[in-house]
Each structure stands twice: as structure tokens, then as C-alpha cells.
C-alpha atoms as a PDB file:
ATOM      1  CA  UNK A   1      -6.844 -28.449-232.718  1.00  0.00           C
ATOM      2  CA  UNK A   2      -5.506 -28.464-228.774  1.00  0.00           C
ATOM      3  CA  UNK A   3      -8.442 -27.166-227.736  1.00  0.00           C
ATOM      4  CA  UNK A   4     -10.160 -30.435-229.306  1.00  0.00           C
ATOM      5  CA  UNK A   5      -7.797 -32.924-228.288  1.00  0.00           C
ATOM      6  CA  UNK A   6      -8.294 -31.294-224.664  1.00  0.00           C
ATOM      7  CA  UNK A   7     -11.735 -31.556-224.935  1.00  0.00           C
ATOM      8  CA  UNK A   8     -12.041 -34.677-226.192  1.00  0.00           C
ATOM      9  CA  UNK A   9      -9.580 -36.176-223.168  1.00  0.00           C
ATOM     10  CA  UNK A  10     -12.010 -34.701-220.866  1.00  0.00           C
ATOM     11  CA  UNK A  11     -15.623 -35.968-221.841  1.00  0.00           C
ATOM     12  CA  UNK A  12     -14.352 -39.500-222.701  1.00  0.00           C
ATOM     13  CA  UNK A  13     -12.413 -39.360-219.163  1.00  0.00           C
ATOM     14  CA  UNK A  14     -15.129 -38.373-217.879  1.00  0.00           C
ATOM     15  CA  UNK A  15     -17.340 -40.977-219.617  1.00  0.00           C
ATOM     16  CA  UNK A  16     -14.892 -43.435-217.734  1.00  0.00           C
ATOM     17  CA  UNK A  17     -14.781 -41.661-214.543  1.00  0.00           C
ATOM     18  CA  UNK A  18     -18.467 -42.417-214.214  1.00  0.00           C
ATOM     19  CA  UNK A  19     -18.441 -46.024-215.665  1.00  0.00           C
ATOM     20  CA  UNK A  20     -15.721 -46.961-212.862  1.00  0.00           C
ATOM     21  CA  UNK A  21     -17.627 -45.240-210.086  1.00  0.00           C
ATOM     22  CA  UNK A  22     -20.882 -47.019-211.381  1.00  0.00           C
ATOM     23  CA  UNK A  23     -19.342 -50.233-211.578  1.00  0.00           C
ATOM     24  CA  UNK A  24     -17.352 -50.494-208.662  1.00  0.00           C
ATOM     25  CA  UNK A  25     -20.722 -50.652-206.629  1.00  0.00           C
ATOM     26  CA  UNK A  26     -20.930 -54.349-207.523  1.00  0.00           C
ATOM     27  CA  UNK A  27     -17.488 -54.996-205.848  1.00  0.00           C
ATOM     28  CA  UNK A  28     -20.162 -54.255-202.948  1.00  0.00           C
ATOM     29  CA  UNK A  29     -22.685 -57.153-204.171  1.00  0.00           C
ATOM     30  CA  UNK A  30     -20.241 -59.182-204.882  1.00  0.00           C
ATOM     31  CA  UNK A  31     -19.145 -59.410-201.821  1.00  0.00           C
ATOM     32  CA  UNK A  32     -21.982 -59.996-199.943  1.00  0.00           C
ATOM     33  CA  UNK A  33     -23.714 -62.666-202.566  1.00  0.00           C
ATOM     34  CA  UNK A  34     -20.385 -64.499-201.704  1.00  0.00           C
ATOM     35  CA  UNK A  35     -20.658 -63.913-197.808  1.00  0.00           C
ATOM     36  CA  UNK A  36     -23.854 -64.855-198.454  1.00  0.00           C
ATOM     37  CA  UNK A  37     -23.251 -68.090-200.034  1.00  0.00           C
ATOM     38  CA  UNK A  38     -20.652 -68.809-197.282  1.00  0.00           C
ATOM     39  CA  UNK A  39     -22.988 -68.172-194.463  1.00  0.00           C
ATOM     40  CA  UNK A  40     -25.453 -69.961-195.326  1.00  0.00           C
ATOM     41  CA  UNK A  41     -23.964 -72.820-196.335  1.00  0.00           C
ATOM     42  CA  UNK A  42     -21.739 -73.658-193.383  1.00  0.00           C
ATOM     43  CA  UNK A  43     -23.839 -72.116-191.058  1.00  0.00           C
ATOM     44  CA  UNK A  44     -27.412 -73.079-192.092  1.00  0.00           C
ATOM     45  CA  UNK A  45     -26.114 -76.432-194.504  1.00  0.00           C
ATOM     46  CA  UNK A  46     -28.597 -74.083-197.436  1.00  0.00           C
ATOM     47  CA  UNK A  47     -27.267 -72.908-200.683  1.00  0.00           C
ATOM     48  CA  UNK A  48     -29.012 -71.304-203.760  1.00  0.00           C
ATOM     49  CA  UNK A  49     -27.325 -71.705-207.352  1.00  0.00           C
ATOM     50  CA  UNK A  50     -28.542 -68.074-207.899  1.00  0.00           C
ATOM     51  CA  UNK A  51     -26.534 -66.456-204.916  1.00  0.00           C
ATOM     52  CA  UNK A  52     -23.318 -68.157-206.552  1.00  0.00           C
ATOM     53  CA  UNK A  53     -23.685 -67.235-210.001  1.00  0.00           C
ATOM     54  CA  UNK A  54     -24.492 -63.688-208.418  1.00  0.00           C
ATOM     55  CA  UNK A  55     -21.076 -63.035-206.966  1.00  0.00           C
ATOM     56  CA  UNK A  56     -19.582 -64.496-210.202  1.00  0.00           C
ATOM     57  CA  UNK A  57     -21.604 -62.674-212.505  1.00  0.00           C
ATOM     58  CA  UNK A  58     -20.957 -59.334-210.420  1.00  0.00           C
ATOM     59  CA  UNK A  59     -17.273 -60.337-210.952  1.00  0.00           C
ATOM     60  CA  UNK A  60     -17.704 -60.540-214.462  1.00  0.00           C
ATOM     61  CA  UNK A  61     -18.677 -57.590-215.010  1.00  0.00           C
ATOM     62  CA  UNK A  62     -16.655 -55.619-212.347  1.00  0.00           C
ATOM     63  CA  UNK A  63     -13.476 -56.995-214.846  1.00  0.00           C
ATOM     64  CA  UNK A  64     -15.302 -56.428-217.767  1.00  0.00           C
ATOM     65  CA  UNK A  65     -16.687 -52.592-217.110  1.00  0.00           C
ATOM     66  CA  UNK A  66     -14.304 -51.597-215.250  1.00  0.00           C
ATOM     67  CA  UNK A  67     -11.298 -51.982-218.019  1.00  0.00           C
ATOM     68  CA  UNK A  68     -11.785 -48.812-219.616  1.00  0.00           C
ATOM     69  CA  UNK A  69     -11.469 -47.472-216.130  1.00  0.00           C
ATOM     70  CA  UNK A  70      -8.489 -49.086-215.090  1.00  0.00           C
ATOM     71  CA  UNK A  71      -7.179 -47.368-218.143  1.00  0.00           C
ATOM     72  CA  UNK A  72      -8.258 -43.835-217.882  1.00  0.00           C
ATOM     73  CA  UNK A  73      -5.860 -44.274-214.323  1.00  0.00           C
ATOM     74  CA  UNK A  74      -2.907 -46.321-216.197  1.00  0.00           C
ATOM     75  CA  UNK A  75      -3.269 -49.278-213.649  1.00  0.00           C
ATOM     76  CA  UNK A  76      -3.326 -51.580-216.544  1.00  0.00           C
ATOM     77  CA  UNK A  77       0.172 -53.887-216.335  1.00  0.00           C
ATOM     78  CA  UNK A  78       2.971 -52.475-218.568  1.00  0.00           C
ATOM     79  CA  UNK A  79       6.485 -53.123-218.293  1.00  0.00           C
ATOM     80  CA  UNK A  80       7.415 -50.074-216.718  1.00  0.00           C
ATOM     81  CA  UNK A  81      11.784 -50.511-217.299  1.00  0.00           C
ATOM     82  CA  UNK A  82      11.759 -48.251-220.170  1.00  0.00           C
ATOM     83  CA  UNK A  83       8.547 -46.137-220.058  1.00  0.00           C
ATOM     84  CA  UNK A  84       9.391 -45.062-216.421  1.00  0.00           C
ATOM     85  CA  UNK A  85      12.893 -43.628-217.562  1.00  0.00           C
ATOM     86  CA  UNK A  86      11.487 -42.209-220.840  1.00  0.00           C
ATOM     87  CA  UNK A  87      10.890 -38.487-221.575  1.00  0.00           C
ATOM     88  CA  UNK A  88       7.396 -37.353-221.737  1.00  0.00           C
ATOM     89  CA  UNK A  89       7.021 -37.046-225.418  1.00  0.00           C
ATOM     90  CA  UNK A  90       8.574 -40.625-225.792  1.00  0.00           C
ATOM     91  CA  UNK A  91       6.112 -42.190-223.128  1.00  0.00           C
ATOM     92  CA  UNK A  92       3.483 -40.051-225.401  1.00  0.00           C
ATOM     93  CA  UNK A  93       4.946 -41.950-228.576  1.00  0.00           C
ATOM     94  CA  UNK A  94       4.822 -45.300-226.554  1.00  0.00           C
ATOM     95  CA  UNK A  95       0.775 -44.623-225.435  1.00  0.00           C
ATOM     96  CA  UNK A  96       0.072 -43.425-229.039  1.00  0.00           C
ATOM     97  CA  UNK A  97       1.615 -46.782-230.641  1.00  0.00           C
ATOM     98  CA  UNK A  98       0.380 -48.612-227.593  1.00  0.00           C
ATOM     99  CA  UNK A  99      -2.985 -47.467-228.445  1.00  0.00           C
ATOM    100  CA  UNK A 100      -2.777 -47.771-232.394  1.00  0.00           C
ATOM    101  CA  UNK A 101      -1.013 -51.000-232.874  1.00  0.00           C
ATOM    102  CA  UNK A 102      -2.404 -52.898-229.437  1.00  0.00           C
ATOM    103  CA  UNK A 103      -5.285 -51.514-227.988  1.00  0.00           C
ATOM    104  CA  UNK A 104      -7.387 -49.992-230.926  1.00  0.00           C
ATOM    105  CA  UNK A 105      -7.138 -53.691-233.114  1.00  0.00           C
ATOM    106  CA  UNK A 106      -7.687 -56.330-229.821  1.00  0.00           C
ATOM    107  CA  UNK A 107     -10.546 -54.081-228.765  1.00  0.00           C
ATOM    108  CA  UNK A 108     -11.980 -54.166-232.504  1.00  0.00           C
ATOM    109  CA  UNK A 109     -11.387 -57.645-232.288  1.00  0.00           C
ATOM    110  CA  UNK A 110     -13.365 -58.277-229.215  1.00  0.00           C
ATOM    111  CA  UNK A 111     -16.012 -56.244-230.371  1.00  0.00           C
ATOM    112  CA  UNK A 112     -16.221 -57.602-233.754  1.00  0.00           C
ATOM    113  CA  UNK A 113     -15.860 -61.114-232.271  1.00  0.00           C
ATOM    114  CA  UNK A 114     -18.151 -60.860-229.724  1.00  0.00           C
ATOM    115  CA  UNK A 115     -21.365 -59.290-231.046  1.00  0.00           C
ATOM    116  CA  UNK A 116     -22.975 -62.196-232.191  1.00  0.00           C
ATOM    117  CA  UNK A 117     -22.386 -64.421-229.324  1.00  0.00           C
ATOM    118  CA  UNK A 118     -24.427 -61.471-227.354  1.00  0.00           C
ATOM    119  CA  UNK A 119     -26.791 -60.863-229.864  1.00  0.00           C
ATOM    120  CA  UNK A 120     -27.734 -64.257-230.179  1.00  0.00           C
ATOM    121  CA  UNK A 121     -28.082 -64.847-225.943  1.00  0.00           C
ATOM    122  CA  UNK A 122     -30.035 -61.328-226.074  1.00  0.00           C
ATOM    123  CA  UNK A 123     -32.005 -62.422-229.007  1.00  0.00           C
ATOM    124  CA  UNK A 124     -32.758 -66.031-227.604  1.00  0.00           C
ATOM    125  CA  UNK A 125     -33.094 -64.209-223.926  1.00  0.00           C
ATOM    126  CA  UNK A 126     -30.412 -66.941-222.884  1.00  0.00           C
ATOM    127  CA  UNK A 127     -30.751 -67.482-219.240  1.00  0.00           C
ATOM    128  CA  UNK A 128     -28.264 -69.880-216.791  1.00  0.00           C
ATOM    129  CA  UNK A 129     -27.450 -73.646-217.461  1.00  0.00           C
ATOM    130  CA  UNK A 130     -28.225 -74.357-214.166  1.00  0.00           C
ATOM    131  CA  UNK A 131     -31.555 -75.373-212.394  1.00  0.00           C
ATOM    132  CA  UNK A 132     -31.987 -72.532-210.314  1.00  0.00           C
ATOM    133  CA  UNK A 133     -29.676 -70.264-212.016  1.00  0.00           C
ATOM    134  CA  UNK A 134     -29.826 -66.919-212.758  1.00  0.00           C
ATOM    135  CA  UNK A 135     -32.332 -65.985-215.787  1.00  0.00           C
ATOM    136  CA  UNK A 136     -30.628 -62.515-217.689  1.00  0.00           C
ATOM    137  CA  UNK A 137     -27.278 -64.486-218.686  1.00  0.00           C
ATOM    138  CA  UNK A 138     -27.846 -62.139-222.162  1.00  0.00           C
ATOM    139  CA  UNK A 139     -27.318 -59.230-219.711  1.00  0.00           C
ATOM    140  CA  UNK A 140     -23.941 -60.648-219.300  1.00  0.00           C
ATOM    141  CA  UNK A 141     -22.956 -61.774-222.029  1.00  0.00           C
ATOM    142  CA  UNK A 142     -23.676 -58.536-223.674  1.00  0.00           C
ATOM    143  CA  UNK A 143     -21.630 -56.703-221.308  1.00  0.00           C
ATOM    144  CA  UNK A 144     -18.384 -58.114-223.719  1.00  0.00           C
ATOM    145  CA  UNK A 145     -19.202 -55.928-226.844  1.00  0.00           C
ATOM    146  CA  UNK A 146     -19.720 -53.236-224.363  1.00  0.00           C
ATOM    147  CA  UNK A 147     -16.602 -53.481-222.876  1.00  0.00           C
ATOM    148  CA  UNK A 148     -15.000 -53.268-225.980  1.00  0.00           C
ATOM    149  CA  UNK A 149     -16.543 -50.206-226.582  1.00  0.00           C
ATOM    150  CA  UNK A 150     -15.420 -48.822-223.905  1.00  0.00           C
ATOM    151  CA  UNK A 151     -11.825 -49.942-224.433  1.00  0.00           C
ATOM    152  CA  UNK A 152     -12.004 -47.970-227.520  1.00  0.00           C
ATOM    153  CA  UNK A 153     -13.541 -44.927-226.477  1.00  0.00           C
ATOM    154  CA  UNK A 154     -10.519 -44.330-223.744  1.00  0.00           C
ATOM    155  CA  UNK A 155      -8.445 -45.579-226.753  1.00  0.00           C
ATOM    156  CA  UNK A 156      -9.305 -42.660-228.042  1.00  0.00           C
ATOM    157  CA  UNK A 157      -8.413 -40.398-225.561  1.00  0.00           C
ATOM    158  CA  UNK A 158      -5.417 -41.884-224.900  1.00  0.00           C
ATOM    159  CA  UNK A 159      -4.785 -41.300-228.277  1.00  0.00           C
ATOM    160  CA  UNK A 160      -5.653 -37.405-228.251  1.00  0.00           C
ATOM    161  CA  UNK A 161      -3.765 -37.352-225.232  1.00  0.00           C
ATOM    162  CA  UNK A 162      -1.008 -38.837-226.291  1.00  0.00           C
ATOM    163  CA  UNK A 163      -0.920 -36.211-229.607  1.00  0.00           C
ATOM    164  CA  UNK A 164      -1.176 -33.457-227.100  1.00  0.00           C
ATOM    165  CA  UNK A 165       2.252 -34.762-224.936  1.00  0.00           C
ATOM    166  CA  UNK A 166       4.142 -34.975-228.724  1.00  0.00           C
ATOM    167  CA  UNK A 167       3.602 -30.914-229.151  1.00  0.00           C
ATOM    168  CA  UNK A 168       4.578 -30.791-225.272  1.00  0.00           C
ATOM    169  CA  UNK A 169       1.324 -30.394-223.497  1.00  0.00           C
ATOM    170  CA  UNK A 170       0.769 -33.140-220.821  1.00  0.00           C
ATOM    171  CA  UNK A 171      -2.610 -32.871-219.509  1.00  0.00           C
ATOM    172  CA  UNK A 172      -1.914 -35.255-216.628  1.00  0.00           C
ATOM    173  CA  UNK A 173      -4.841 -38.708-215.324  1.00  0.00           C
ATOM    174  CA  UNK A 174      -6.157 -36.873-213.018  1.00  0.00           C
ATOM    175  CA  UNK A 175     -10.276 -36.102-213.852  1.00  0.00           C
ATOM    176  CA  UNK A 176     -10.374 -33.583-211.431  1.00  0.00           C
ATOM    177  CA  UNK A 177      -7.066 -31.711-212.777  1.00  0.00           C
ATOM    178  CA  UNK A 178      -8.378 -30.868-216.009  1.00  0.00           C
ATOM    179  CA  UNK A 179     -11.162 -28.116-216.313  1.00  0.00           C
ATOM    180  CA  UNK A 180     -11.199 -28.223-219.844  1.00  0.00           C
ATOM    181  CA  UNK A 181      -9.433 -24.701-219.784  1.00  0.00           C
ATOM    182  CA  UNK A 182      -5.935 -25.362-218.746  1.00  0.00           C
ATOM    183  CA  UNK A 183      -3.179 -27.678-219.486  1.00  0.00           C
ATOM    184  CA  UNK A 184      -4.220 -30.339-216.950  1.00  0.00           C
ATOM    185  CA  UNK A 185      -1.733 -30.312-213.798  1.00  0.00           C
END
């Protein structure tokens, strides 16, 4: 059953690993779309609706593909008074309950909530509001159920690792400290 747990901790970290890296290349176009936008506005007096919904979109999904990331590398905000102090099989006990009473139900919730708001914009092949906007805002929008998904599948190794630090194995958050074989760090 370790073995299992273990494995599981590594694929979906993994799985996260990559999303992060992936996503955090639009931190890139964000940031130019909005230098962009700057220079050429108060430099040239021209300014295209689609550069500005660019950096915002990028945004958008930076925050929303990136969560399950942020996760994986426990930079998500916790009050840290009583976790910090806490032994390792309670912080285990707090990340398991974390994840079953919190994080498992609100990213359900999302999910649940969101997938026909997406489908529809998908279906319909919803595009911007503005004249000159954007055309994919489905691509967006869909990119909520997705993050959801991807809430839940780090849930889930947060919850296997979690399991693991109750019978005293702590495997660690570092991806590249965990072959699979060994305890983690």
C-alpha cells in the first residue's frame, strides 16, 4: 500500500510539475502584451483591444493553471501559527483534513459549478464582448473546470501523502527528491 501511495505522490506531482512549468511561460506573454499595450499607447497614441485582453487573459490563466502548482510546493496561504510548531504526523492530519473537508468539496464545487458556463461558451464558440476583442473567450472560460481538475488531482496526492506522514514516512515537496524508490528526502 506505501509503495502506491508513493507512487501515486509522484506521477500526480509530476503531472503538476509540468503544468506549472508549462504555464508559467505566459507570465512571459503577459508581460510583454502589457509592455506592449503601454508602449504603444504613450509612445505611438495606438492601442488594440486584443493586446489588452491578451495580458489579462494570460493572467487568467497563469492564476487559474497554475493553482494546482502552487500547491504541489505549499505556497498556497495557510495560517502557519500552529502547523509550523506541529509534529509531522499532526501537520499530516491537518493536510489530510485540509484536503478532505476544504479542498476536495470547493474544488468539486467549482468543477461542478462551472462546467456548463464553459460548455455553453465552447459550445456557442463564445468569443470577446468587445469590438476588436479576442475571438477563443471559450478557451478561457474552459480553463475553470480544468483548474478544478487539477485542484483535485494534487488533492489527491496530498491526500496519499498525507496517509504516508500518519505511518511516519514523509516523502518531502521536492519533485526531484523522490525517485519513486525511496522515502523522498
Amino acid at each position: 500500500m506505501d509503495q502506491f501511495l508513493r507512487r501515486t505522490v509522484a506521477q500526480l506531482d509530476r503531472a503538476a510539475e509540468w503544468t506549472g512549468r508549462v504555464v508559467s511561460w505566459l507570465v512571459l506573454l503577459m508581460v510583454l502584451a502589457t509592455f506592449g499595450v503601454v508602449l504603444l499607447r504613450y509612445a505611438f497614441g495606438y492601442g488594440r483591444i486584443w493586446m489588452q485582453e491578451l495580458s489579462t487573459w494570460a493572467h487568467a490563466f497563469v492564476f487559474l493553471l497554475a493553482a494546482a502548482y502552487t500547491l504541489k510546493h505549499d505556497e498556497h496561504v495557510r495560517v502557519d501559527i500552529l502547523y509550523k510548531a506541529a509534529s509531522p504526523r499532526r501537520r499530516a492530519l491537518i493536510d489530510l483534513l485540509g484536503a478532505l473537508l476544504l479542498l476536495v468539496p470547493a474544488s468539486l464545487l467549482i468543477l461542478l459549478s462551472s462546467w456548463d458556463f464553459a460548455a455553453t461558451a465552447w459550445s456557442i464558440g463564445e468569443s470577446s464582448g468587445e469590438t476588436g476583442g479576442l475571438s477563443a473567450l471559450y478557451l478561457l472560460k474552459a480553463a475553470i473546470p480544468v483548474a478544478a481538475i487539477l485542484l483535485l488531482l494534487q488533492a489527491l496526492s496530498q491526500i496519499a501523502r498525507a496517509l504516508l506522514g500518519l505511518r511516519g514516512i514523509e516523502l518531502g515537496h521536492d519533485p526531484h527528491a523522490f525517485d519513486g524508490e525511496g522515502d523522498g528526502l
